[in-house]
C-alpha atoms as a PDB file:
ATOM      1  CA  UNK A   1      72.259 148.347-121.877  1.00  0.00           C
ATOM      2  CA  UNK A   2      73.791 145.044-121.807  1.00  0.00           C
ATOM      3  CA  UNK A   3      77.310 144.767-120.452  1.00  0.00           C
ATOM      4  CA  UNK A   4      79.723 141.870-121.371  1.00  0.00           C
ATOM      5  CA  UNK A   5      82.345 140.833-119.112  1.00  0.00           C
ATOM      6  CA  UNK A   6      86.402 140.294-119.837  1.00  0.00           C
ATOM      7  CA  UNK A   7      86.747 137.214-117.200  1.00  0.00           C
ATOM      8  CA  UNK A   8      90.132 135.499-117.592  1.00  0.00           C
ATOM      9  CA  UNK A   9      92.176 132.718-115.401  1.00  0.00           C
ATOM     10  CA  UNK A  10      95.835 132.449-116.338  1.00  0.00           C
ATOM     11  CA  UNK A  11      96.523 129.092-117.150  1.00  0.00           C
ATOM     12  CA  UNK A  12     100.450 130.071-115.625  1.00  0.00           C
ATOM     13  CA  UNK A  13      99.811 131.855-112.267  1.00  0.00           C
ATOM     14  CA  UNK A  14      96.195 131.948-111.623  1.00  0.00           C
ATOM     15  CA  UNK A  15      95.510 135.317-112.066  1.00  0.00           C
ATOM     16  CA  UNK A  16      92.022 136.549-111.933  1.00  0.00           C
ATOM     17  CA  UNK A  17      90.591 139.217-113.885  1.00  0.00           C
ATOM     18  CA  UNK A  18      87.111 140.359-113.561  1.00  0.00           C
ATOM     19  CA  UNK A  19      85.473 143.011-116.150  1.00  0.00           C
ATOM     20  CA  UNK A  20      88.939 143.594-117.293  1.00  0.00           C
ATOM     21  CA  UNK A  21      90.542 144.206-113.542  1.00  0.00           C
ATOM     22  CA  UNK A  22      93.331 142.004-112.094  1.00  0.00           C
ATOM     23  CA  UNK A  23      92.594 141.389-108.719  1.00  0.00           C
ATOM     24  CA  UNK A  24      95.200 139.674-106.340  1.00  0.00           C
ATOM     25  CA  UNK A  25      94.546 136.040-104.374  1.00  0.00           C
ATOM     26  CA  UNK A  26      93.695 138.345-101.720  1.00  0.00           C
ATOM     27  CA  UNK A  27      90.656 140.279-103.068  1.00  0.00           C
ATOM     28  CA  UNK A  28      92.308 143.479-103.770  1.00  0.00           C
ATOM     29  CA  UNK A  29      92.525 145.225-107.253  1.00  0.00           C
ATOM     30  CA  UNK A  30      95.952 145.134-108.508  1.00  0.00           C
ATOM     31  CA  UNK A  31      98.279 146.121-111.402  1.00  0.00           C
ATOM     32  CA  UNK A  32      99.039 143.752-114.386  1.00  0.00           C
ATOM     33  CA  UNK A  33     102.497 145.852-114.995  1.00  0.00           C
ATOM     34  CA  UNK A  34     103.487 144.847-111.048  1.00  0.00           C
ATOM     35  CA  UNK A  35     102.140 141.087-112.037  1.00  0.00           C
ATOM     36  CA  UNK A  36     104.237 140.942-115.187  1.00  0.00           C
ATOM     37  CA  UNK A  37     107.576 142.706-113.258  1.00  0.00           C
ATOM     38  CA  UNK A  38     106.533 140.150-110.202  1.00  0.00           C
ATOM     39  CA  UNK A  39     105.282 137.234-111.714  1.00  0.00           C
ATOM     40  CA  UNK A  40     104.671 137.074-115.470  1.00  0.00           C
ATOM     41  CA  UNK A  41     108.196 137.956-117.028  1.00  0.00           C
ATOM     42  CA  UNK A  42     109.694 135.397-114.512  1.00  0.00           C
ATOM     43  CA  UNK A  43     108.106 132.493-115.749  1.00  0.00           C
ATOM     44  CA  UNK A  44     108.665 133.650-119.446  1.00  0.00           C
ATOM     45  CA  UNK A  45     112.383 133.949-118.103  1.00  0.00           C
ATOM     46  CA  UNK A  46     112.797 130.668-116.849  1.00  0.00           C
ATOM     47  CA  UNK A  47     110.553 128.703-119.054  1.00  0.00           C
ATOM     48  CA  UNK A  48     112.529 127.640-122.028  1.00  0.00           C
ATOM     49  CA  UNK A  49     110.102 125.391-123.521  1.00  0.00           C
ATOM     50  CA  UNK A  50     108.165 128.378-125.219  1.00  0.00           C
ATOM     51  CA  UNK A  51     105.031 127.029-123.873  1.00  0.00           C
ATOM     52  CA  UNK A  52     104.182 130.259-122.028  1.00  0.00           C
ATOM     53  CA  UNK A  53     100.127 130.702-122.092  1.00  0.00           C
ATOM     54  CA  UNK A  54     100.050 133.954-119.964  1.00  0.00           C
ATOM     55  CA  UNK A  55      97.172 136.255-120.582  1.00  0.00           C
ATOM     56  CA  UNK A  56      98.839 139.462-118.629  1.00  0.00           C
ATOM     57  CA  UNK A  57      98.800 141.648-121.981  1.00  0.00           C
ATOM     58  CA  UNK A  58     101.576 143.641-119.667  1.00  0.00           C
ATOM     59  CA  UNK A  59     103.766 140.673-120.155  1.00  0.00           C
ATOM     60  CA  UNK A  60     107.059 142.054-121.387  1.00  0.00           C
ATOM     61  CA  UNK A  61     106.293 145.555-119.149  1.00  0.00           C
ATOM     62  CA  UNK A  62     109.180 146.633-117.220  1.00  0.00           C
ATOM     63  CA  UNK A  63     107.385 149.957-115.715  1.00  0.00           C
ATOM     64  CA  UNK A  64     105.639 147.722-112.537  1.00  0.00           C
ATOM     65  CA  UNK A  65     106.812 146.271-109.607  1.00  0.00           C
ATOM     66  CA  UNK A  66     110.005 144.098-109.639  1.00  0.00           C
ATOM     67  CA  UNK A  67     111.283 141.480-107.010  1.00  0.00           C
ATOM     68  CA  UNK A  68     114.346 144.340-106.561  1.00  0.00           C
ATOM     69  CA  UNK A  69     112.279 147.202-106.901  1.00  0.00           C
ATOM     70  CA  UNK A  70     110.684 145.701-103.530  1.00  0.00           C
ATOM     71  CA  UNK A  71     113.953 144.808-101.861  1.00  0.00           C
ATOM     72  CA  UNK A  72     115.459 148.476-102.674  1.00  0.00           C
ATOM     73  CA  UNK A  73     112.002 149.278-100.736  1.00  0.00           C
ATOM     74  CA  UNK A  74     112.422 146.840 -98.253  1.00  0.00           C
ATOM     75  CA  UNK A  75     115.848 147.823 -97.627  1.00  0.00           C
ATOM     76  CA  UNK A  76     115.442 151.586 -97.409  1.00  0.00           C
ATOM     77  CA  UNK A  77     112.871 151.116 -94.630  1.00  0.00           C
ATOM     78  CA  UNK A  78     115.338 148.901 -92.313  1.00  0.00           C
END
């Protein structure tokens, strides 16, 4: 059985998916709803140009990781 892999690079961030899986700079698997919340919906945010080319299909996805969901975190444990 042959199996094709879903490799992608975003042009935006340089997010790496393998086989479909985001994986983080640091090797570990990760969540495209915490990249759009961290990462993706930023950029759309502040790019006004429309030029976005982000490949997260979370993009948009507000049920992730946020920058205050992780200060609320980062917070409660001080």
């Amino acid at each position: 059985m042959e199996r094709s892999l879903n490799n992608g690079l975003c042009p935006e961030c340089d997010a790496h998916w393998i086989d479909g899986q985001l994986y983080w700079s640091n090797g570990k698997e990760g969540c495209p709803h915490d990249l759009a919340g961290l990462v993706c919906n930023q950029i759309f945010k502040y790019n006004h140009s429309g030029g976005v080319k982000c490949i997260n299909p979370c993009m948009g996805s507000d049920s992730g990781q946020t920058w205050k969901h992780r200060t609320d975190l980062n917070n409660d444990n001080n």
